[in-house]
C-alpha atoms as a PDB file:
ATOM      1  CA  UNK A   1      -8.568  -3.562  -1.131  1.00  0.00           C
ATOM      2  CA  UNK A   2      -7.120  -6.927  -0.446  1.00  0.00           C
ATOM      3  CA  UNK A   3      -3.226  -7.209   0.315  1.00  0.00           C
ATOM      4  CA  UNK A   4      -0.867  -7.214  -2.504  1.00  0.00           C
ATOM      5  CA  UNK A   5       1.880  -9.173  -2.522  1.00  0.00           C
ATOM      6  CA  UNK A   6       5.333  -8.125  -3.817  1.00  0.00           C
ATOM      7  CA  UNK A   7       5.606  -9.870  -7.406  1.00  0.00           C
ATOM      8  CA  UNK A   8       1.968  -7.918  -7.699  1.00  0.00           C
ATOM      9  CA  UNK A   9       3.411  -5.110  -6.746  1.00  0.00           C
ATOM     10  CA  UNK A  10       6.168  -4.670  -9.318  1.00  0.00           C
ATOM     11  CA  UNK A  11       4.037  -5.756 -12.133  1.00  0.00           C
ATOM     12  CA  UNK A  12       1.538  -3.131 -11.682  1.00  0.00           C
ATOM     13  CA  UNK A  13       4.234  -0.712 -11.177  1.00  0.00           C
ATOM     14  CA  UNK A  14       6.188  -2.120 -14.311  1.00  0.00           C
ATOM     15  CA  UNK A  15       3.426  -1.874 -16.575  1.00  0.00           C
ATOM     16  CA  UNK A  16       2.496   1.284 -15.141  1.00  0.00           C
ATOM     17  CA  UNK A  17       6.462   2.981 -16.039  1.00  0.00           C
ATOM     18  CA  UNK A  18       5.744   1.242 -19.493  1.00  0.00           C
ATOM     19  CA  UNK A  19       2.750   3.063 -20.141  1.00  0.00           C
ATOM     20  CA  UNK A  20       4.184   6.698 -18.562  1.00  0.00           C
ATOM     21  CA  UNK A  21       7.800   6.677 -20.160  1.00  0.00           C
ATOM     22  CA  UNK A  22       6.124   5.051 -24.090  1.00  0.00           C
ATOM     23  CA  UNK A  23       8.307   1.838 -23.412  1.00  0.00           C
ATOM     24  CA  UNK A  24       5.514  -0.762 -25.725  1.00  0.00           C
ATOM     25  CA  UNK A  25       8.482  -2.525 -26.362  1.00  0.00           C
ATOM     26  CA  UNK A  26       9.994  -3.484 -23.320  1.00  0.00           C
ATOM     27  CA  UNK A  27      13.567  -2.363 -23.129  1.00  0.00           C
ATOM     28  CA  UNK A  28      13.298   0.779 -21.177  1.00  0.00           C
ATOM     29  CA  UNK A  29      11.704  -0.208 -18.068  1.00  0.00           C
ATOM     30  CA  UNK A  30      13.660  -2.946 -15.963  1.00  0.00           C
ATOM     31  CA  UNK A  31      13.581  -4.341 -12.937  1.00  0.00           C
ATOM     32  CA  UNK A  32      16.437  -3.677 -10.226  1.00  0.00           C
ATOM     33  CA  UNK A  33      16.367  -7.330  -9.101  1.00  0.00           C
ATOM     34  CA  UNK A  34      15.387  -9.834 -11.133  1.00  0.00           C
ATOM     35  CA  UNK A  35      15.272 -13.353 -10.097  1.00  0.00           C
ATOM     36  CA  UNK A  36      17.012 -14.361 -13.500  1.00  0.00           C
ATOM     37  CA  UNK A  37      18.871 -11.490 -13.641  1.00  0.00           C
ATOM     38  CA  UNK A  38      19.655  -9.480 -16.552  1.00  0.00           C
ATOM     39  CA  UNK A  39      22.926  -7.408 -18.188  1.00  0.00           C
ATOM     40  CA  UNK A  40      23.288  -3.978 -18.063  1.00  0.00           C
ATOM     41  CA  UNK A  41      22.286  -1.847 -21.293  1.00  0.00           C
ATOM     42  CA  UNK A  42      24.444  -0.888 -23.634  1.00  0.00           C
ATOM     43  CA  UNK A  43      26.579   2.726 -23.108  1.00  0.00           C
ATOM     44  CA  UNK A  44      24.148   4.541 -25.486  1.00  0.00           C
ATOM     45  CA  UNK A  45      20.869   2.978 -24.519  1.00  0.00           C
ATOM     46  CA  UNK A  46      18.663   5.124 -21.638  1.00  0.00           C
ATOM     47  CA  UNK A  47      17.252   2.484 -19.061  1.00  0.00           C
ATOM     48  CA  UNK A  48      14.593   3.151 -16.321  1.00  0.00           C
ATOM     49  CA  UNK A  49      15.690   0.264 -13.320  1.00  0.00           C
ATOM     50  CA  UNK A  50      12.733   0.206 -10.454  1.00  0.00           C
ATOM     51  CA  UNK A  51      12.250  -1.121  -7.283  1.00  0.00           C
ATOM     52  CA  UNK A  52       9.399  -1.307  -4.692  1.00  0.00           C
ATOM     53  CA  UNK A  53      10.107  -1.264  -1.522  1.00  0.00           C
ATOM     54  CA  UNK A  54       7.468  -1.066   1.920  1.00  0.00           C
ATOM     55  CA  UNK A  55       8.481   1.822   3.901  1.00  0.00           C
ATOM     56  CA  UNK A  56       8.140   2.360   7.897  1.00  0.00           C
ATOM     57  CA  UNK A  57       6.123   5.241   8.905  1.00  0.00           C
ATOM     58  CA  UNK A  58       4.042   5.893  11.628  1.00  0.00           C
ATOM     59  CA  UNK A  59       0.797   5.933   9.316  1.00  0.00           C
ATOM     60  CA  UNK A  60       1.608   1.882   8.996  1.00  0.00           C
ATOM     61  CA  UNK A  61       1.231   1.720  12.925  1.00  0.00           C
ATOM     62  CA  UNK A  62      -2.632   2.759  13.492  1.00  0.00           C
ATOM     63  CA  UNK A  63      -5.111  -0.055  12.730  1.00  0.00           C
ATOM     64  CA  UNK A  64      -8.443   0.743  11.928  1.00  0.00           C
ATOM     65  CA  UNK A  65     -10.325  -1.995  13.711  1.00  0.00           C
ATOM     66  CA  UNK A  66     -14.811  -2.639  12.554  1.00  0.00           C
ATOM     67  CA  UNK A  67     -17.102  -5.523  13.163  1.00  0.00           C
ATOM     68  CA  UNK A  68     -19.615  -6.559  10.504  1.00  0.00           C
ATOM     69  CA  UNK A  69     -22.225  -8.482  11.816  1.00  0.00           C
ATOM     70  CA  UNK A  70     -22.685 -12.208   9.930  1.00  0.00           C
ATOM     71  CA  UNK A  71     -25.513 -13.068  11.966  1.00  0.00           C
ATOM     72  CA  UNK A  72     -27.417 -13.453  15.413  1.00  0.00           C
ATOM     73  CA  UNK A  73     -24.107 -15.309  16.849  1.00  0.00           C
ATOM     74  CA  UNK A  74     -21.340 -14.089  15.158  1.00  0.00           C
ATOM     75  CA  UNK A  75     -19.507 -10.677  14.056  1.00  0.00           C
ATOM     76  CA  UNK A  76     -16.417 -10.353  11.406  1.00  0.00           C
ATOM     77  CA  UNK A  77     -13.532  -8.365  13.245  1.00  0.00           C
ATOM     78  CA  UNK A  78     -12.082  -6.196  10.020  1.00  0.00           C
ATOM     79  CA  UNK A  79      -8.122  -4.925  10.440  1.00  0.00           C
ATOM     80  CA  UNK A  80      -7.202  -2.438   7.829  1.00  0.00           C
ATOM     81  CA  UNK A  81      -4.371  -0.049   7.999  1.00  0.00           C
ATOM     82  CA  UNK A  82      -2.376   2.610   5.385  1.00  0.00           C
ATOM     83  CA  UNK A  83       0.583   0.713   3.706  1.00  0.00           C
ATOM     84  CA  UNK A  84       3.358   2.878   2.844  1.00  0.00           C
ATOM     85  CA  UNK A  85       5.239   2.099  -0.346  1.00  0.00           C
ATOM     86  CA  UNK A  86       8.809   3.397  -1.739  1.00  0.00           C
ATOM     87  CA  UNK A  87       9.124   3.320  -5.786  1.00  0.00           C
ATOM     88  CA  UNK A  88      12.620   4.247  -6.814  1.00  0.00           C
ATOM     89  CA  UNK A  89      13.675   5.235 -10.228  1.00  0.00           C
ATOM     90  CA  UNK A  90      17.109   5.018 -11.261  1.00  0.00           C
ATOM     91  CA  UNK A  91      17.692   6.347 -15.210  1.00  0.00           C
ATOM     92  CA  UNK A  92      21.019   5.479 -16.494  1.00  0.00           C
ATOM     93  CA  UNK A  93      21.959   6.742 -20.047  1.00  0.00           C
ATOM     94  CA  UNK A  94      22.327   9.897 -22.661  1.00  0.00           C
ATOM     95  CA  UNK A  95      18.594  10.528 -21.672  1.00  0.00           C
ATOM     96  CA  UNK A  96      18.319   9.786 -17.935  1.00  0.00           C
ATOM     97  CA  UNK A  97      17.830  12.918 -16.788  1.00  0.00           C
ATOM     98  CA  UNK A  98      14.925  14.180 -19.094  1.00  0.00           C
ATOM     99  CA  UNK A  99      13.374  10.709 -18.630  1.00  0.00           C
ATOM    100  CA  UNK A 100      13.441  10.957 -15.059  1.00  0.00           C
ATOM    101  CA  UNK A 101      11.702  14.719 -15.020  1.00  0.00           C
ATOM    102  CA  UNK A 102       9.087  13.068 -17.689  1.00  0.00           C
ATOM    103  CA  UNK A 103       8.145   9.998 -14.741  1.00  0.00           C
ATOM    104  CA  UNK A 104       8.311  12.168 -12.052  1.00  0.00           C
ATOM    105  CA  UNK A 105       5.828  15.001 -14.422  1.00  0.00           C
ATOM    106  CA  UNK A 106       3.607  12.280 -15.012  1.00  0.00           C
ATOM    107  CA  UNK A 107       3.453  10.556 -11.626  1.00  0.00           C
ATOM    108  CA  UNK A 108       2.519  13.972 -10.431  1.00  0.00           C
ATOM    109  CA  UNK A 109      -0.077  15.433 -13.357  1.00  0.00           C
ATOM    110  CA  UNK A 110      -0.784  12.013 -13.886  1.00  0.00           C
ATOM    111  CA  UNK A 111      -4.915  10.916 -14.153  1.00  0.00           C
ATOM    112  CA  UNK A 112      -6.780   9.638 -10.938  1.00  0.00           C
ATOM    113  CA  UNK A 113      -8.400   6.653 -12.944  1.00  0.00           C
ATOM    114  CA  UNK A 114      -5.089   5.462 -14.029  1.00  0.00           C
ATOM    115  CA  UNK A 115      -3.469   2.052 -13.296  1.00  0.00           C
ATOM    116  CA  UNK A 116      -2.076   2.772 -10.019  1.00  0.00           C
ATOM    117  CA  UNK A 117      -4.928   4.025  -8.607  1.00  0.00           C
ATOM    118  CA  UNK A 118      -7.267   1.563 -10.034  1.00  0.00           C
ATOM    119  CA  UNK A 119      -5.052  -1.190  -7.543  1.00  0.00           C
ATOM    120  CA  UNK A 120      -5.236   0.918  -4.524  1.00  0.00           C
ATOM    121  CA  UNK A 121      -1.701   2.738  -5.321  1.00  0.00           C
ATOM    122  CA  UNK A 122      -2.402   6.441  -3.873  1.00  0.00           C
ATOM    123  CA  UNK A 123       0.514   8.641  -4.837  1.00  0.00           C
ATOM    124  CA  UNK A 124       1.780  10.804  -1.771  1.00  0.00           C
ATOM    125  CA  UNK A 125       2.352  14.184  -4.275  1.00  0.00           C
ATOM    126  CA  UNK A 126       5.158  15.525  -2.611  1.00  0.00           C
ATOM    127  CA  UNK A 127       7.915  14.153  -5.022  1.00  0.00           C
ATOM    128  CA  UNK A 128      11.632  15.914  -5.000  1.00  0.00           C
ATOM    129  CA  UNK A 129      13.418  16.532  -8.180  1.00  0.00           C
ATOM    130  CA  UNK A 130      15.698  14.357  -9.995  1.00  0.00           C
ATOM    131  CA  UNK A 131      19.231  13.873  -8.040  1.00  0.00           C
ATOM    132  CA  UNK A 132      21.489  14.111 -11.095  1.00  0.00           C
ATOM    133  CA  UNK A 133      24.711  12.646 -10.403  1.00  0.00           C
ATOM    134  CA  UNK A 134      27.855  10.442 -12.830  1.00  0.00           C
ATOM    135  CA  UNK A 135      28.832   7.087 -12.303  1.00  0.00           C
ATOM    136  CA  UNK A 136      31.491   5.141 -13.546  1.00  0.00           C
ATOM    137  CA  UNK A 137      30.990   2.296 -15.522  1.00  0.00           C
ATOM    138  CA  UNK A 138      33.953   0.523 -17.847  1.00  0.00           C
ATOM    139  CA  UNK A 139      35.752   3.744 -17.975  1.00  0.00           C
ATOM    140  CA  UNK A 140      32.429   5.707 -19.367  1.00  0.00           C
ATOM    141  CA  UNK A 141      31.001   8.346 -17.215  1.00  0.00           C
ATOM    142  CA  UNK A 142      27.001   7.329 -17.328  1.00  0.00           C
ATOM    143  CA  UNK A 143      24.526  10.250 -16.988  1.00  0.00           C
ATOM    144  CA  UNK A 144      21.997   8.659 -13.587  1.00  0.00           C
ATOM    145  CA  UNK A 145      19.264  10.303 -12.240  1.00  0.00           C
ATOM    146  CA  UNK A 146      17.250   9.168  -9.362  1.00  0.00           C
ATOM    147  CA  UNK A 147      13.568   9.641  -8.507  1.00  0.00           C
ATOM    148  CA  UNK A 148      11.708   8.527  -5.613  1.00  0.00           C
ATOM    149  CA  UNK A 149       8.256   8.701  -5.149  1.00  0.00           C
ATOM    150  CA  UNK A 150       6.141   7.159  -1.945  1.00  0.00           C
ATOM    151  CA  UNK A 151       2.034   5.791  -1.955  1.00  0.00           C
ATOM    152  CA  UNK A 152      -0.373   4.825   0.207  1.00  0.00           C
ATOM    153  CA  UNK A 153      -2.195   1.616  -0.180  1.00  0.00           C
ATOM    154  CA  UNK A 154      -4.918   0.559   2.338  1.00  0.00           C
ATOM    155  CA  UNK A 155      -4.893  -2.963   3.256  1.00  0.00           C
ATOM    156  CA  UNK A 156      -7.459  -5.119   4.584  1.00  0.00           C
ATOM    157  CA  UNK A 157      -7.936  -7.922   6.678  1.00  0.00           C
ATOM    158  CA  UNK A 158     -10.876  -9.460   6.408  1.00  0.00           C
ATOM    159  CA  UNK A 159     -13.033 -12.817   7.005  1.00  0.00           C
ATOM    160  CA  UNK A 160      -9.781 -14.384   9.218  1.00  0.00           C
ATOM    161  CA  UNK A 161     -11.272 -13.330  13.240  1.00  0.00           C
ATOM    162  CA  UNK A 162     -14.859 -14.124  13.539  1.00  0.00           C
ATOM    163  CA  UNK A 163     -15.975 -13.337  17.497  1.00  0.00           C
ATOM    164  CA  UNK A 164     -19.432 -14.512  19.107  1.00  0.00           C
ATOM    165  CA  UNK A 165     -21.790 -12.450  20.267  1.00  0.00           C
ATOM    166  CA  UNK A 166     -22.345 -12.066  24.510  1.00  0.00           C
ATOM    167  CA  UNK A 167     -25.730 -13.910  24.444  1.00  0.00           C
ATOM    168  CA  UNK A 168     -26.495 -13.658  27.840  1.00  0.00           C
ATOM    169  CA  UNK A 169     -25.545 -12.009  31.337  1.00  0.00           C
ATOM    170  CA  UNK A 170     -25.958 -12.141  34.502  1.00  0.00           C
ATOM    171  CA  UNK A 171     -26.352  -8.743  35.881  1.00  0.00           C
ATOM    172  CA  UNK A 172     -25.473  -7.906  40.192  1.00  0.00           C
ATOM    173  CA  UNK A 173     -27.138  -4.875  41.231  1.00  0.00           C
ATOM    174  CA  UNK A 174     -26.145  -3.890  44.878  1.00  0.00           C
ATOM    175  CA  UNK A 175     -28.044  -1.061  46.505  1.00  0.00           C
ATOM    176  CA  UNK A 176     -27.570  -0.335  50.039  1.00  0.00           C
ATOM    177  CA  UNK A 177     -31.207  -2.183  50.959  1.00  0.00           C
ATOM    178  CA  UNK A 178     -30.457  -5.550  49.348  1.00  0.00           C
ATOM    179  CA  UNK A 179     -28.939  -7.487  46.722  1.00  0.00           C
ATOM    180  CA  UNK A 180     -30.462  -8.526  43.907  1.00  0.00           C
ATOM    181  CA  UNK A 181     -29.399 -10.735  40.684  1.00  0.00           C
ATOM    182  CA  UNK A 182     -30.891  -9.979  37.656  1.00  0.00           C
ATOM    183  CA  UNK A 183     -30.922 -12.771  34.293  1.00  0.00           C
ATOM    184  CA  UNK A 184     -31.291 -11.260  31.367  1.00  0.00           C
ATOM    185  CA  UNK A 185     -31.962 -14.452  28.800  1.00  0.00           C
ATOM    186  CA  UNK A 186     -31.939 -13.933  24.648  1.00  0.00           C
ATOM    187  CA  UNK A 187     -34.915 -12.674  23.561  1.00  0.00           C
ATOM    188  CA  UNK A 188     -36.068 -10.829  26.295  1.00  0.00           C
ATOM    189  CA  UNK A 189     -36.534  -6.902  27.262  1.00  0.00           C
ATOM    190  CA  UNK A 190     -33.430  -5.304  29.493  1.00  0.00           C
ATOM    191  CA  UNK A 191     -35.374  -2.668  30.604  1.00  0.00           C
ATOM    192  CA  UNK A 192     -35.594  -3.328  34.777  1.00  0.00           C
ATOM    193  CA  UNK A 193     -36.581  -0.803  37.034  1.00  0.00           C
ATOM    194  CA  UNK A 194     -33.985  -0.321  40.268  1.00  0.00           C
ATOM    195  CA  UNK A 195     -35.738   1.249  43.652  1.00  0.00           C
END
């Protein structure tokens, strides 16, 4: 799967929250950081805010290095490691907390052909329950509930590091009667017989 960038990132994911929480319309799902940015909801309204984030684990440290041969000369040297990504959820409103069970349900039950997983986006499926907490917000307490889930998205590398082929050798064999050098040219047997 080829690397996705950030802005492709939070689309998927965006649409993906639309789908899961029944948000055709658009006002449920937001994200945290918008370039434009964007005002808060109203005190009655329940609003889903989301951010992806890459996370640092020792899974993103262990490249998986292969060579695919392009011809006689060449070979394509193919990186690919496990990306770790962070979504967070962050309900505010009357409903946050039931909304927040419902994404975190459905990220968990959820289908293996969905949109996620059709881009790569593995879910880990160890997701804790909702942390229900109050804020303050222009002298309203507002219901929040947070949900954080990780995935695992393998990246490639690919077609950037070509490396040639070793063509030829020369060979030094040194036995304790004599020295011999041995020139192995393309095209020809290695098989050599040493007395």
């Amino acid at each position: 799967m080829a690397h996705l960038s950030l802005k492709e990132l939070q689309s998927i994911f965006g649409n993906y929250l639309r789908q899961i929480l029944d948000d055709e319309a658009g006002n449920l799902v937001r994200l945290n950081y918008p370039t434009e940015g964007q005002p808060f909801q109203k005190l009655p309204e329940t609003v889903c805010y989301y951010t992806v984030l890459p996370a640092d684990y020792g899974i993103n440290r262990q490249i998986d290095t292969q060579y695919e041969d392009l011809d006689g000369n060449q070979t394509r040297v193919v990186h690919s490691y496990t990306r770790v990504l962070s979504l967070q959820l962050t309900f505010y409103g009357p409903e946050a907390y039931e909304k927040a069970f419902l994404a975190r349900l459905e990220l968990l039950s959820g289908s293996r052909d969905n949109l996620l997983a059709r881009n790569g986006l593995h879910l880990v499926p160890d997701i804790a329950e909702p942390v229900l907490t109050w804020e303050l917000y222009q002298n309203h307490w507002l219901e929040r509930a947070d949900v954080t889930a990780q995935f695992h998205n393998r990246v490639k590398d690919e077609g950037r590091h070509t490396v040639g082929y070793i063509q030829s050798a020369p060979i030094r064999v040194i036995g304790a009667a004599e020295e011999r050098v041995i020139q192995i040219e393309d095209g020809e047997k290695n098989e050599f017989n040493i007395e």
